[in-house]
Protein backbone atom coordinates (compact mmCIF):
# COMPACT_ATOMS: atom_id res chain seq x y z
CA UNK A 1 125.41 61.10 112.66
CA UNK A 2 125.96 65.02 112.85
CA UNK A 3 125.84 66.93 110.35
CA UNK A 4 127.58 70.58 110.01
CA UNK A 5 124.81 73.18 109.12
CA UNK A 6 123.92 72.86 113.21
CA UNK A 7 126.49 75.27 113.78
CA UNK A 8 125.71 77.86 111.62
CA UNK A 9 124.02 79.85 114.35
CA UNK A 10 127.04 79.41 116.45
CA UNK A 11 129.50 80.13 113.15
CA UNK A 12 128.35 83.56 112.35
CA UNK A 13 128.81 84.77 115.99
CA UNK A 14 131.97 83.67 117.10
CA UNK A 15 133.80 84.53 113.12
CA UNK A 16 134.26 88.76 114.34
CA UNK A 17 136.25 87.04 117.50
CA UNK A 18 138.07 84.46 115.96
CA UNK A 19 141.73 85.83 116.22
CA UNK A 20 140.72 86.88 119.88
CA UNK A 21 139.74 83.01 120.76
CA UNK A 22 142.49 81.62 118.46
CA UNK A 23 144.92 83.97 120.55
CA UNK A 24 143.89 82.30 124.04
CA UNK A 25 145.64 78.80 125.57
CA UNK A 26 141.92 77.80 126.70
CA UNK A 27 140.33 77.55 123.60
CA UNK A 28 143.18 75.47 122.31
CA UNK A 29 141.69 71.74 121.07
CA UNK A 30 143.26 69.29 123.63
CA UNK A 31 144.18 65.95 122.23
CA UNK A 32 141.97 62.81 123.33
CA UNK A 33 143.22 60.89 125.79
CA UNK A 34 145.36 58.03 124.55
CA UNK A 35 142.48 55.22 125.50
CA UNK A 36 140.04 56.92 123.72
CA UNK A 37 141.89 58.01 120.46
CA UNK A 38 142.81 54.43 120.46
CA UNK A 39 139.40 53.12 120.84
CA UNK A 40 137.88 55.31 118.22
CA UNK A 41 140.42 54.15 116.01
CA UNK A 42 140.15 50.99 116.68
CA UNK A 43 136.29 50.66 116.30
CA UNK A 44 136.80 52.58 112.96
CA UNK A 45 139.20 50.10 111.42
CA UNK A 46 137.88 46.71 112.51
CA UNK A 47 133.97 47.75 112.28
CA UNK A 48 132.92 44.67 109.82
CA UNK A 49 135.33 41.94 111.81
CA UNK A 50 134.15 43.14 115.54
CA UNK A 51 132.46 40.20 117.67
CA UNK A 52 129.86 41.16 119.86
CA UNK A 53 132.51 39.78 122.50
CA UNK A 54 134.96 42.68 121.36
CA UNK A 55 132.67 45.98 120.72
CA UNK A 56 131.63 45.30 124.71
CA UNK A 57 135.27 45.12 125.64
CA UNK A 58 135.52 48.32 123.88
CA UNK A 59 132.56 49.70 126.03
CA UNK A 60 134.45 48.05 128.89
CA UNK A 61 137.32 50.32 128.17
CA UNK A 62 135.22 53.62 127.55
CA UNK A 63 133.49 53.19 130.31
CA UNK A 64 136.24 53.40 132.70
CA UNK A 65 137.85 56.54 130.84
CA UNK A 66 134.65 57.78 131.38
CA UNK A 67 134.61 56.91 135.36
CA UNK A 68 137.35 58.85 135.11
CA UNK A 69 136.42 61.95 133.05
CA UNK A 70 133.38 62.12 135.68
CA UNK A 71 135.68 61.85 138.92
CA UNK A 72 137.48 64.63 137.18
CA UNK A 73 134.78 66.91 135.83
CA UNK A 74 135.43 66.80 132.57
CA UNK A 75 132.69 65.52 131.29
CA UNK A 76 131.60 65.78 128.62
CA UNK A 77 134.82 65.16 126.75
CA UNK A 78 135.51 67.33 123.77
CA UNK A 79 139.10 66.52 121.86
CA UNK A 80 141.00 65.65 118.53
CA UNK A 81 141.64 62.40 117.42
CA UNK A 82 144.67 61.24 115.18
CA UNK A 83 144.43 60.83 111.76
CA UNK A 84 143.36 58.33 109.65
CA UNK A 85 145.35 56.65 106.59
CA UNK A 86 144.73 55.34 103.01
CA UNK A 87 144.65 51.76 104.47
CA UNK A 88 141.87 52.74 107.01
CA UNK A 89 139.25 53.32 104.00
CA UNK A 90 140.74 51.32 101.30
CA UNK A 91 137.52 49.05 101.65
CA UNK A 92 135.20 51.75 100.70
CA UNK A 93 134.03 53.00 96.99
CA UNK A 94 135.31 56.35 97.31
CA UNK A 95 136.94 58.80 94.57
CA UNK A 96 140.12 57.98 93.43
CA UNK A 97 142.88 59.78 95.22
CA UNK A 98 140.79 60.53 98.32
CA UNK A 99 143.69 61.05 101.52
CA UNK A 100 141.77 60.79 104.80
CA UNK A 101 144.96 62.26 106.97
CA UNK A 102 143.63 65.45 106.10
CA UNK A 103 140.78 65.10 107.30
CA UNK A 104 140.74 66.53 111.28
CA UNK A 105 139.68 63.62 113.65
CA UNK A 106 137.03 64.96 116.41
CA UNK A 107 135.64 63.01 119.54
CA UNK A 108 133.22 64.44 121.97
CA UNK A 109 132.07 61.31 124.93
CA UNK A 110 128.85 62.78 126.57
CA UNK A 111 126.05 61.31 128.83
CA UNK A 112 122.13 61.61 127.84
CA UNK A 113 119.24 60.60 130.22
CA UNK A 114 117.74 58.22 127.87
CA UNK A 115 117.71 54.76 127.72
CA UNK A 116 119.30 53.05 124.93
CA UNK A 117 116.00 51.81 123.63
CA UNK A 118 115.06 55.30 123.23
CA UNK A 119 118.07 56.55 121.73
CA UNK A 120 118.15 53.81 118.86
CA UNK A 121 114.21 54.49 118.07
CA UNK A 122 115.46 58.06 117.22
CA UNK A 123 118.97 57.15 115.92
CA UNK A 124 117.60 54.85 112.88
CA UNK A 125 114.46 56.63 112.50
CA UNK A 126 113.51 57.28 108.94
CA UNK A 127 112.26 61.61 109.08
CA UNK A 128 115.40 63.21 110.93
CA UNK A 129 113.49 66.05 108.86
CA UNK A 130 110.74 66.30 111.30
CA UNK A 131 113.26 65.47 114.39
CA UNK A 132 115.39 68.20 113.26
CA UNK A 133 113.41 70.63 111.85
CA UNK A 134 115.79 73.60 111.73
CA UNK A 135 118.72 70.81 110.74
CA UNK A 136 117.89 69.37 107.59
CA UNK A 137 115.78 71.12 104.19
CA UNK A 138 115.03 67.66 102.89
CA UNK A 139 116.46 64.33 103.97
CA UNK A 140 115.10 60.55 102.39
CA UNK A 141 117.01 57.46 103.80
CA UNK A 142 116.70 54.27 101.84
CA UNK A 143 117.06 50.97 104.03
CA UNK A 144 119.37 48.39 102.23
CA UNK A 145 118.28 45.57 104.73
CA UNK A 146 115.25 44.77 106.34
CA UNK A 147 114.00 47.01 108.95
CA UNK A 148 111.50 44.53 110.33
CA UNK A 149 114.46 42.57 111.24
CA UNK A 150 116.46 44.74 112.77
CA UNK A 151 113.61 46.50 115.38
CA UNK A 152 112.55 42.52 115.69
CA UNK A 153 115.85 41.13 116.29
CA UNK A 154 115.81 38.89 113.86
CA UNK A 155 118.98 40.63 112.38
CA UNK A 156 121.32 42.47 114.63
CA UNK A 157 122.26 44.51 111.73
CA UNK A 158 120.76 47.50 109.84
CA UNK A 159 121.85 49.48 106.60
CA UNK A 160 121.30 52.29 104.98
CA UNK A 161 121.80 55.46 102.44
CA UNK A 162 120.47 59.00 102.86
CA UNK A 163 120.43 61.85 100.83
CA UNK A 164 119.65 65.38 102.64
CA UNK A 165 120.05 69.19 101.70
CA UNK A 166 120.80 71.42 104.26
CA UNK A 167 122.28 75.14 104.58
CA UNK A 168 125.32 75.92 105.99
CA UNK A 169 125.53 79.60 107.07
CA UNK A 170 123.30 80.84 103.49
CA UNK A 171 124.92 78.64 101.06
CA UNK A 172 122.77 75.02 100.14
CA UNK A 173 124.36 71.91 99.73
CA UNK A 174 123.57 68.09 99.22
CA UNK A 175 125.23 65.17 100.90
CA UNK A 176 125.02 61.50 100.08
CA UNK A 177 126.00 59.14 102.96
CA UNK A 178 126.25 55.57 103.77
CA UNK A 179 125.12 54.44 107.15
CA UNK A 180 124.82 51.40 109.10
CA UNK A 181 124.31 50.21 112.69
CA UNK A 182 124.27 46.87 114.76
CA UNK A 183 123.03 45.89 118.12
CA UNK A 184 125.13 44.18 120.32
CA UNK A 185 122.85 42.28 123.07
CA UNK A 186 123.49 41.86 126.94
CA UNK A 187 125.91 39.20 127.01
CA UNK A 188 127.17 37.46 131.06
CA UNK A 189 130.41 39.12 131.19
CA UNK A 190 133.02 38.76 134.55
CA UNK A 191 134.23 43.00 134.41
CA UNK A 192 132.74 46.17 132.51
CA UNK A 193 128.89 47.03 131.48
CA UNK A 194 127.50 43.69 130.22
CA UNK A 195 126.07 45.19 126.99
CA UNK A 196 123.94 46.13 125.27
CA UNK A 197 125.17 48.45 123.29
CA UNK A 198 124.66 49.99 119.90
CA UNK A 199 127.20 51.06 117.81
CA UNK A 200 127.31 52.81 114.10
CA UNK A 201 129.63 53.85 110.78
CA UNK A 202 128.74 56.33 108.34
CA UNK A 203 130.75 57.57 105.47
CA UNK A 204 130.38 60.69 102.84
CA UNK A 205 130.70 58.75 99.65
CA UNK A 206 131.73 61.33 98.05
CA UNK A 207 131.92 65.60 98.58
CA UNK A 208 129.37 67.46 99.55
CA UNK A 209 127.76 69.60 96.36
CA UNK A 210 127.72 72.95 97.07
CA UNK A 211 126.94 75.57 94.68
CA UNK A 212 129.77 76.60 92.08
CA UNK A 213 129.71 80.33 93.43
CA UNK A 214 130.28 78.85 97.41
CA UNK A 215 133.22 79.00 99.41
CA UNK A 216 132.48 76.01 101.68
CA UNK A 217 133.53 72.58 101.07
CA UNK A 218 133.16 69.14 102.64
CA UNK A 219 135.21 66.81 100.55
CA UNK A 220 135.15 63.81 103.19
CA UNK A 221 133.58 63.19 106.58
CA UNK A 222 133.79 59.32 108.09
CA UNK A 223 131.76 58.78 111.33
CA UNK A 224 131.51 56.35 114.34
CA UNK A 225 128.85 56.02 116.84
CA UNK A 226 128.67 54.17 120.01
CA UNK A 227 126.17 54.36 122.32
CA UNK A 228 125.49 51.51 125.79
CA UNK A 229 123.66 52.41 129.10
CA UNK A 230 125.50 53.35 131.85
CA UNK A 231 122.97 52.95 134.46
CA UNK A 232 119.16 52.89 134.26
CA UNK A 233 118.17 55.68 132.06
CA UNK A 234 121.95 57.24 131.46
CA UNK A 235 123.45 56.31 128.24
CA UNK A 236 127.23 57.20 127.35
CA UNK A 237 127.64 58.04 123.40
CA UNK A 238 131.08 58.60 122.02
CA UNK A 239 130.91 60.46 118.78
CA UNK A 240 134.19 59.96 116.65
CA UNK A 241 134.66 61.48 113.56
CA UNK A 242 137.10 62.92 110.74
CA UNK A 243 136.05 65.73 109.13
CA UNK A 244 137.33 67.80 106.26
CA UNK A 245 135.54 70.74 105.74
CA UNK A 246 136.07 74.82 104.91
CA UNK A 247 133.98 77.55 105.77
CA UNK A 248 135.43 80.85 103.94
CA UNK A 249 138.92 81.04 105.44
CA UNK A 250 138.49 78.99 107.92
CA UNK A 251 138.97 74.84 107.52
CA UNK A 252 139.28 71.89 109.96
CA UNK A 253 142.78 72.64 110.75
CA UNK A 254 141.54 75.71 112.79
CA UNK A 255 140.88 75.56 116.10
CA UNK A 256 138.48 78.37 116.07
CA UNK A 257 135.64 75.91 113.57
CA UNK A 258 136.98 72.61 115.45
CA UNK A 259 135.41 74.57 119.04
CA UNK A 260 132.57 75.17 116.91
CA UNK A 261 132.25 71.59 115.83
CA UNK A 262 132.66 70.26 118.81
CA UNK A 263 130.20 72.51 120.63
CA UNK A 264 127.57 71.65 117.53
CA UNK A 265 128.28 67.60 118.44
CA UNK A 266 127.50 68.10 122.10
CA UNK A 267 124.52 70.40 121.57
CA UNK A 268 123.10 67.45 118.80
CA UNK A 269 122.86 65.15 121.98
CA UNK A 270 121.28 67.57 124.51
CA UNK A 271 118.74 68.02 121.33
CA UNK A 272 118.45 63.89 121.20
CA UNK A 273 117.74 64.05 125.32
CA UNK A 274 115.04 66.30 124.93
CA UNK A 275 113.75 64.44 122.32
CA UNK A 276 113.93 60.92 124.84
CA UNK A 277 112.32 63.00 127.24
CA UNK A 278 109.18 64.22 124.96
């Protein structure tokens, strides 16, 4: 659940180097590794027909990508993802016409030193205003379900809209999402973490309004979350999303804003640590 204004800071000093950076091999986007980009994916299309049974054996496979990303020091993971298609969002209400494949798929796996209880008080809290005061200039979510069920248990299941206003780099724009999450509780398993876990989808239902005068655009942005607890007080999130977006010249097919992006997701979870921690 990251939004794109975050980067603005970072945006307006790397734009005087961007043909330098776009001109080295290093700052090249690497693709995700096959497991992951599959498990992404996967998550993304079958989110509403998942068992509990199946979302931990995709945390089963995660985690041992990310036993190897560690062993490897490349943690945290930041890549591209392959595209979606028309049949991957034909369930939502979105414009006609809308063509996700241009949309550029982003995942970034990191680890937090929170527990997962902590991360899901702050992940469907209702004032991401005053969480992220430099983030957001207004932002009112509206629960669709109950949210005495959810934090109770009683449901496993929680949705939501929002509606925020943020700026991105001067310019003011508004955003309508849709947003939901589910807990997925401990469950005896004979291989891989035995849960729980909490995972998420969120969707721009339809383009971000900018003013008429702006050259920045986010026509479609579909997000999925997944969060479980590696060990006591370690929690893994993978952060999948696919993002269209322009900034002036530059859009999500350059590498120069996807390194921005991606440097934006990972800093939005060291923000969410400090925020465990406090």
């Amino acid at each position: 659940m990251v939004t794109p204004n975050l980067c603005s800071r970072i945006v307006l000093r790397v734009l005087a180097f961007a043909l330098v950076v776009l001109a080295l091999p290093s700052c090249r986007v690497r693709e995700a590794p096959e497991s992951i980009d599959s498990l992404a994916r996967w998550y993304w299309v079958n989110y509403d027909d998942l068992t509990d049974e199946e979302v931990l054996d995709g945390v089963q496979n995660l985690d041992a990508e990310v036993t190897t990303l560690l062993r490897q020091d490349k943690m945290p993971l930041k890549a591209k993802l392959e595209d979606l298609n028309k049949e991957d969002i034909a369930h939502l209400p979105l414009p006609p016409g809308t063509n996700p494949s241009v949309a550029q798929g982003l995942v970034v796996v990191t680890t937090m030193p929170c527990t997962l209880e902590q991360v899901e008080a702050i992940f469907i809290d209702d004032d991401f205003a005053s969480l992220f005061p430099d983030v957001y200039d207004s932002y009112k979510r509206e629960y669709l379900t109950s949210f005495d069920d959810y934090v109770s248990r009683a449901s496993s299941e929680l949705s939501w809209t929002t509606t925020y206003q943020a700026t991105l780099i001067g310019d003011p724009y508004t955003s309508e999402v849709s947003g939901e999450a589910r807990w997925v509780p401990t469950m005896e398993r004979d291989e891989g973490p035995p849960g729980p876990a909490l995972i998420s989808r969120s969707v721009l239902m339809k383009p971000a309004s900018f003013g008429s005068d702006s050259n920045k655009s986010m026509p479609q942005d579909y997000q999925i979350d997944l969060y479980y607890e590696r060990s006591p007080g370690e929690v893994v999130h993978m952060f999948a999303v696919w993002r269209q977006m322009n900034v002036g010249t530059l859009s999500t097919d350059d590498d120069i804003l996807v390194n921005v992006m991606l440097a934006n997701f990972v800093e939005w979870d060291q923000r969410m640590s400090k925020i465990c921690g406090s």
